[in-house]
Protein backbone atom coordinates (compact mmCIF):
# COMPACT_ATOMS: atom_id res chain seq x y z
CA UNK A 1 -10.14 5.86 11.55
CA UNK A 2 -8.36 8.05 8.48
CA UNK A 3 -5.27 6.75 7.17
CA UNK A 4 -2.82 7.75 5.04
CA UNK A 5 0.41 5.82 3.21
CA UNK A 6 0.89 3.53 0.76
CA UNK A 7 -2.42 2.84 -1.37
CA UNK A 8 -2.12 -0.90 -1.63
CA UNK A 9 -1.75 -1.18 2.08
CA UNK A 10 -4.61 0.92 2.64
CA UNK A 11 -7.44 -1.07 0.46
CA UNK A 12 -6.20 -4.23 2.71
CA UNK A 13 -6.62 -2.46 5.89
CA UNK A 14 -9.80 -1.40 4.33
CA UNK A 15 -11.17 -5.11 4.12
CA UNK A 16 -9.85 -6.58 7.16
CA UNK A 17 -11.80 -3.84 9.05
CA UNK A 18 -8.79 -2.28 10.07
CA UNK A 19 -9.19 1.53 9.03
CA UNK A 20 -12.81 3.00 7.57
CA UNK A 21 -11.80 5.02 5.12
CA UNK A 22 -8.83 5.43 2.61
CA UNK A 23 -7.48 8.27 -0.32
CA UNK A 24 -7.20 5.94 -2.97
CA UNK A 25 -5.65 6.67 -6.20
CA UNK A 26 -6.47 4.64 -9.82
CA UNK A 27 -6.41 1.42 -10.39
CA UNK A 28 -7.01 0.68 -6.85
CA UNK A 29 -10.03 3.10 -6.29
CA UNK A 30 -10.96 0.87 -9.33
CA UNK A 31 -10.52 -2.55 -7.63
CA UNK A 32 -11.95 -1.33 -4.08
CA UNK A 33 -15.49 -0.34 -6.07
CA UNK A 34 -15.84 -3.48 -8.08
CA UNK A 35 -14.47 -6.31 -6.67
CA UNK A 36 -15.23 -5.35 -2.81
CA UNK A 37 -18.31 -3.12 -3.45
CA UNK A 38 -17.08 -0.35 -1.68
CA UNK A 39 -18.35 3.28 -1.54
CA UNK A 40 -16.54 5.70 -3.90
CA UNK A 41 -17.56 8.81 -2.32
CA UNK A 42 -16.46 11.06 -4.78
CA UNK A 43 -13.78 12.22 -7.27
CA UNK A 44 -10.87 14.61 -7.25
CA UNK A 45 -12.19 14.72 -11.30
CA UNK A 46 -14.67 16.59 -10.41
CA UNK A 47 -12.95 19.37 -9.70
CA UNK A 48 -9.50 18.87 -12.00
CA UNK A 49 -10.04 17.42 -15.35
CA UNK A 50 -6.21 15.38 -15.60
CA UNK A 51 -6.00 13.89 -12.56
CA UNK A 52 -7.85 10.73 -11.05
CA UNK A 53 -8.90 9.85 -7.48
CA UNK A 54 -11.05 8.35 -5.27
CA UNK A 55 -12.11 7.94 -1.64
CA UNK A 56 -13.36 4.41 -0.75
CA UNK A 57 -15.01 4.15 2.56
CA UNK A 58 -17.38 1.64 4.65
CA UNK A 59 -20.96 2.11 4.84
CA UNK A 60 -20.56 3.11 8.37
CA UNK A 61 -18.04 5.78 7.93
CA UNK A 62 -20.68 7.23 4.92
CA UNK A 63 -23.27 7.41 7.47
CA UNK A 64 -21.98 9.18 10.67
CA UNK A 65 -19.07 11.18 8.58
CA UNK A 66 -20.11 13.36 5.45
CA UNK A 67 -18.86 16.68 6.71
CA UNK A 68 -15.26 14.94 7.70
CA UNK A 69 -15.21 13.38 4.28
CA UNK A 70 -16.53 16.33 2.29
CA UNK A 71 -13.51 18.21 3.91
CA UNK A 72 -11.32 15.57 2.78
CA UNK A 73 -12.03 15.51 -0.91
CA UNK A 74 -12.01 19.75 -1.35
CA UNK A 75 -8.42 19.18 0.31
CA UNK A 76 -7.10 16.69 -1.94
CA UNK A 77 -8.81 18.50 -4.82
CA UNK A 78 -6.89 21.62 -3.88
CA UNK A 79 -3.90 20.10 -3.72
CA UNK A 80 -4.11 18.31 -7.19
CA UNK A 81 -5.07 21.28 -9.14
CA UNK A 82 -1.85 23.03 -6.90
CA UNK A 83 0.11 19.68 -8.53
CA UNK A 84 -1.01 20.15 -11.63
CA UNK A 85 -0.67 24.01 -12.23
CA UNK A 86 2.64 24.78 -10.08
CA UNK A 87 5.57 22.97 -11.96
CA UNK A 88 7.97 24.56 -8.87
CA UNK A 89 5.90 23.57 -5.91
CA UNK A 90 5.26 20.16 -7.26
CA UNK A 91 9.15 20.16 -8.12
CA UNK A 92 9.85 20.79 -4.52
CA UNK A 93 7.44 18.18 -3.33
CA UNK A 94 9.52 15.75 -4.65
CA UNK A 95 12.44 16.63 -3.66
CA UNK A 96 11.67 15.91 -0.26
CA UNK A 97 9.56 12.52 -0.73
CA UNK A 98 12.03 11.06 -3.27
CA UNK A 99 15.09 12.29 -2.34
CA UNK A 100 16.12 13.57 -5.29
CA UNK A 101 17.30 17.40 -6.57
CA UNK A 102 15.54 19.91 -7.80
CA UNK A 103 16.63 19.29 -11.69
CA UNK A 104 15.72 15.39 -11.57
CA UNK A 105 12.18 15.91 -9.89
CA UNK A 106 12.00 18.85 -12.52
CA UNK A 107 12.61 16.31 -15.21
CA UNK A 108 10.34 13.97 -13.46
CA UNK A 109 7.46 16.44 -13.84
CA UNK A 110 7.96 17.39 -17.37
CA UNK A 111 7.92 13.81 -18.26
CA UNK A 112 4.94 12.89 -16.62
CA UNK A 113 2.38 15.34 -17.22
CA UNK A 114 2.00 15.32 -20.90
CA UNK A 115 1.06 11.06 -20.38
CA UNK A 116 -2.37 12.50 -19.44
CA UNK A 117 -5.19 14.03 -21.57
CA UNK A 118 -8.18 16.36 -21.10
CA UNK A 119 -10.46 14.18 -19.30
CA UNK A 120 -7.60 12.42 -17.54
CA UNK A 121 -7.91 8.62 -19.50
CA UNK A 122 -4.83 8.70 -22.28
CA UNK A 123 -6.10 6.45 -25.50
CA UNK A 124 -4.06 3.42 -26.47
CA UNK A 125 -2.29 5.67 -29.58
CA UNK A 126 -1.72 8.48 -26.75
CA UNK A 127 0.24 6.00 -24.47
CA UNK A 128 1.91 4.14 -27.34
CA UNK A 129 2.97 8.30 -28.08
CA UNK A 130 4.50 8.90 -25.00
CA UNK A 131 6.14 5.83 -24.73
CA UNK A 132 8.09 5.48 -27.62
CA UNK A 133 8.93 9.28 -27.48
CA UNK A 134 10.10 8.66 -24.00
CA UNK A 135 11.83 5.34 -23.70
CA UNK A 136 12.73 5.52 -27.83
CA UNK A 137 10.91 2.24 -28.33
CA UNK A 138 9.58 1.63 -31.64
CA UNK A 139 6.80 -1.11 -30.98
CA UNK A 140 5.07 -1.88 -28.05
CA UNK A 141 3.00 -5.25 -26.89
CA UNK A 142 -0.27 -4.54 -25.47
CA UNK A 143 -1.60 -7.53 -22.94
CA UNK A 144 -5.37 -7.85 -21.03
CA UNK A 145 -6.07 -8.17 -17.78
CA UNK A 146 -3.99 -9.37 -14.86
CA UNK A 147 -4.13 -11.63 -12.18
CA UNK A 148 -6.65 -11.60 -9.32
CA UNK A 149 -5.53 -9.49 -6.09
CA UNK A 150 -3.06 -7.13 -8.06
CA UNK A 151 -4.11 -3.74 -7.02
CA UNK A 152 -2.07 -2.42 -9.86
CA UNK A 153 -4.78 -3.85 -12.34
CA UNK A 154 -2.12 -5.69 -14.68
CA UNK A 155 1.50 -5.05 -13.65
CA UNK A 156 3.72 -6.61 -16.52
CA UNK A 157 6.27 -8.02 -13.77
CA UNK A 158 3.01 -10.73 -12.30
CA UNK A 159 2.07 -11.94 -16.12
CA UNK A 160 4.27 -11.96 -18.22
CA UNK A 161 8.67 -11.35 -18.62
CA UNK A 162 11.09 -11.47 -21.50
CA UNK A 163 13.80 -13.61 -20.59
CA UNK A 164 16.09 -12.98 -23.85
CA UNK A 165 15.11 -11.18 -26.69
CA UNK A 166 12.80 -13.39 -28.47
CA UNK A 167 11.58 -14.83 -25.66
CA UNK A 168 8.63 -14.66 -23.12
CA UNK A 169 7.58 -16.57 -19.93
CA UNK A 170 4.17 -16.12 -19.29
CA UNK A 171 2.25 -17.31 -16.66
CA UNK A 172 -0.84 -19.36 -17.06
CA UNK A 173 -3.64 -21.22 -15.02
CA UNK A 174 -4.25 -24.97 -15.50
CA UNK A 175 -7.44 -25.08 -13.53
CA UNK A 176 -10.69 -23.99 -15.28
CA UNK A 177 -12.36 -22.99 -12.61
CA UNK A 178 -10.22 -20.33 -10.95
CA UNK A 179 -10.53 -16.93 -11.61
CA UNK A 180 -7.07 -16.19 -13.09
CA UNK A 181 -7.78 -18.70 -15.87
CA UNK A 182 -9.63 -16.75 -18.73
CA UNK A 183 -7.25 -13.58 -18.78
CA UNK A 184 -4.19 -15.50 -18.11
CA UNK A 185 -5.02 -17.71 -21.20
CA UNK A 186 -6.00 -14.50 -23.60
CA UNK A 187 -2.78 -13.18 -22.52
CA UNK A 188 -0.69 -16.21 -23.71
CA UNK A 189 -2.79 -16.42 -26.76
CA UNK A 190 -2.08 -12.79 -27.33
CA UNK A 191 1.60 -13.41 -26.78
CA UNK A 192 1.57 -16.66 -29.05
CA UNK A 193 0.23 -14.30 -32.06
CA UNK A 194 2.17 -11.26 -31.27
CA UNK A 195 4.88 -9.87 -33.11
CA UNK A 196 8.42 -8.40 -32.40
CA UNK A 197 9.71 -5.16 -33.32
CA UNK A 198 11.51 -6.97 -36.60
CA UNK A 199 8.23 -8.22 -37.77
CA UNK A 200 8.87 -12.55 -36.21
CA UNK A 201 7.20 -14.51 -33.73
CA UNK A 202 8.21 -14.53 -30.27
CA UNK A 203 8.88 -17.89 -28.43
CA UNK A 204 6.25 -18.15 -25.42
CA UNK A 205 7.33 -20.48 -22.25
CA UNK A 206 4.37 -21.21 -19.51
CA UNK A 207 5.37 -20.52 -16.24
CA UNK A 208 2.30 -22.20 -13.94
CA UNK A 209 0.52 -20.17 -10.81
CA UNK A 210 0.95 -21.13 -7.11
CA UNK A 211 -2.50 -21.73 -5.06
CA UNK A 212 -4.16 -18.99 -4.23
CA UNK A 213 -3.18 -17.41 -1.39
CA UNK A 214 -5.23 -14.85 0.85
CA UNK A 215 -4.68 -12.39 3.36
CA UNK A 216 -7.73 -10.82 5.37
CA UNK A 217 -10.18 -12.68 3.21
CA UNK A 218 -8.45 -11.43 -0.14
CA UNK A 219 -6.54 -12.92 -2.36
CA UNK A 220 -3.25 -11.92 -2.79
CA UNK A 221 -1.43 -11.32 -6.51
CA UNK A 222 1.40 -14.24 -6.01
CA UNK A 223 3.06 -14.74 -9.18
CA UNK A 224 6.07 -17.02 -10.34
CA UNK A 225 6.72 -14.04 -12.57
CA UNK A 226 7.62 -11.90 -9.84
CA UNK A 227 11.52 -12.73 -10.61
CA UNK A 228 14.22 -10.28 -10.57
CA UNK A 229 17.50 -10.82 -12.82
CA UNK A 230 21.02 -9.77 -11.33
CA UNK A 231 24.14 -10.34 -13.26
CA UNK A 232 24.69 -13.50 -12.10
CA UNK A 233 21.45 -14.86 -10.51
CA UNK A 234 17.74 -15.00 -10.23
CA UNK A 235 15.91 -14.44 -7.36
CA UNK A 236 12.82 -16.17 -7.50
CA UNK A 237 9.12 -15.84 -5.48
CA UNK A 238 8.37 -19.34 -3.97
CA UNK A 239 5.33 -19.66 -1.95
CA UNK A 240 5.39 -23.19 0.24
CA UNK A 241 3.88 -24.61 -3.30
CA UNK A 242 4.05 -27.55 -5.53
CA UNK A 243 4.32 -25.87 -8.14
CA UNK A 244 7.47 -24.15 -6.93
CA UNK A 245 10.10 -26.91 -7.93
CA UNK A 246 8.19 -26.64 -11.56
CA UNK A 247 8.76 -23.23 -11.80
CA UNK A 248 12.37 -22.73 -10.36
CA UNK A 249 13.03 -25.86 -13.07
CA UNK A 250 11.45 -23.47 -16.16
CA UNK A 251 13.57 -21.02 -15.00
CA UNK A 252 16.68 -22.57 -14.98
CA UNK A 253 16.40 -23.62 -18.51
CA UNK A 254 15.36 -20.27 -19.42
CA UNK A 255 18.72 -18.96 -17.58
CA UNK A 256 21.22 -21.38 -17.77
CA UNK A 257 24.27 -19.27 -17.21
CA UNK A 258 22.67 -17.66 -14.09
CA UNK A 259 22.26 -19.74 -10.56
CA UNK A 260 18.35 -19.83 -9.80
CA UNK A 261 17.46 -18.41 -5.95
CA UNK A 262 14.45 -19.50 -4.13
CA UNK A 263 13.08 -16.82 -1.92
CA UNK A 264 9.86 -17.22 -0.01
CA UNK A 265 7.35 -14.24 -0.73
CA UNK A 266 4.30 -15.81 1.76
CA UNK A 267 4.71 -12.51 4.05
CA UNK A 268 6.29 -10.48 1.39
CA UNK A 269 3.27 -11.15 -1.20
CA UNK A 270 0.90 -9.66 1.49
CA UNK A 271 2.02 -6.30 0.71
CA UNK A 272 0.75 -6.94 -2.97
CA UNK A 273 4.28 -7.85 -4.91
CA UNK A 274 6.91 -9.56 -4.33
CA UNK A 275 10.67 -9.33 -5.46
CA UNK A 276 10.89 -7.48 -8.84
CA UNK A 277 8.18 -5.33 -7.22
CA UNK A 278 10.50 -4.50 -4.08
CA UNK A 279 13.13 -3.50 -6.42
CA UNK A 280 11.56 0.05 -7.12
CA UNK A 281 12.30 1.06 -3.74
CA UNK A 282 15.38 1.68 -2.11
CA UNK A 283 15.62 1.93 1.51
CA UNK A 284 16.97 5.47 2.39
CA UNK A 285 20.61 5.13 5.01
CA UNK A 286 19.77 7.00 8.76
């Protein structure tokens, strides 16, 4: 079976056995190559320098589908290098997906495309570039890896938060022997040595990690950090933990005018976030 729909959902249908072969766009391509040794049959890049896909599939599906497949990729090539070259077209295409009118996803387009280079991979300087002439940022913090099961490959909002101006709660790993431990602890030493934009040292709180938690034989990206801030609360990820009071207690103390709200993000985490991450969406009113 082909399926279509949000990426992060498709690489876990893709290891529970569910579907047999998924469109999968970067980091996720990424993740479904190295950490579950799937196929990567081939590339949008080959045919459009700027723009970066994949197709993971099962052995099986390689075997008994190569024309199917073939088809597949010359589509979605097509319709990248139609993307890339038709400022309009694209323009319209988002209009109808997001919502939004014709002078936003306009906007939305201009602002994008120049993030990518010639071969598709922007530089650290290049990103730092676009950044700062986009969000009018003069400095920028630059953390490793992230935590195991996050398709995104690193999402700030499962690592590491400010929660004032000079201050940052970062998750970290107490046991040596799981696999968060080594990046989570660069990060924080990163963070401990880092600078702000005036030039001082920023104060670093540990948040701890919850268990690991798996769904369909992978393990999911559950995070502590995974808060969102509202005027006058904070709605917390708790996962059935005992690490949760520990956390919700950090947090408190980093937020004391605020009233700290447990949530449990078990089910929610399955879909590879939890509440900040939710908080890009909005659910559109029938």
């Amino acid at each position: 079976m082909v399926v279509g729909g949000d990426v992060p959902a498709q690489l876990q249908s893709l290891v529970g056995g569910v579907i047999d072969v998924a469109a999968l766009s970067p980091p996720t391509v990424i993740l479904a190559r190295d950490k579950f040794h799937m196929n990567i049959l081939g590339s949008a890049m080959e045919d459009i320098s700027n723009l970066q896909n994949g197709t993971a599939v099962t052995e099986k599906f390689l075997r008994e589908n190569r024309d199917l497949l073939k088809r597949i990729l010359r589509a979605r090539a097509k319709a990248n290098r139609y993307f890339w070259e038709n400022e309009r077209g694209t323009s319209e295409v988002l209009v109808k997906f997001q919502n939004v009118d014709l002078a936003v996803a306009r906007e939305s387009y201009r602002l994008a495309k120049p993030a990518f280079t010639a071969d598709g991979i922007p530089s650290p300087k290049e990103i730092e570039e676009f950044l700062k002439a986009s969000l009018g940022v003069r400095h920028i913090l630059w953390l490793g890896d992230g935590i195991v099961g996050d398709d995104t490959d690193g999402h700030i909002d499962d690592i590491a938060r400010f929660v004032n101006p000079t201050t940052v709660a970062c998750i970290t790993e107490a046991n040596t022997q799981d696999d968060n431990y080594r990046c989570l602890r660069e990060n924080y030493e990163r963070l401990q040595s880092a600078r702000d934009q005036d030039g001082q040292k920023l104060d670093i709180i540990s948040l701890p990690c919850p268990a690991p938690i798996f769904s369909a034989g992978a393990r999911l990206p559950a995070s502590y950090a995974n808060f969102y801030i509202a005027n006058e609360v904070v709605l917390v990820p708790v996962f059935d933990d005992a690490n949760d009071p520990k956390a919700l207690g950090i947090l408190q103390e980093c937020f004391p005018k605020r009233k700290i709200i447990a949530l449990r993000c078990n089910e929610v985490v399955a879909g590879l976030g939890a509440i900040h991450c939710v908080t890009q969406q909005e659910p559109s009113v029938r």
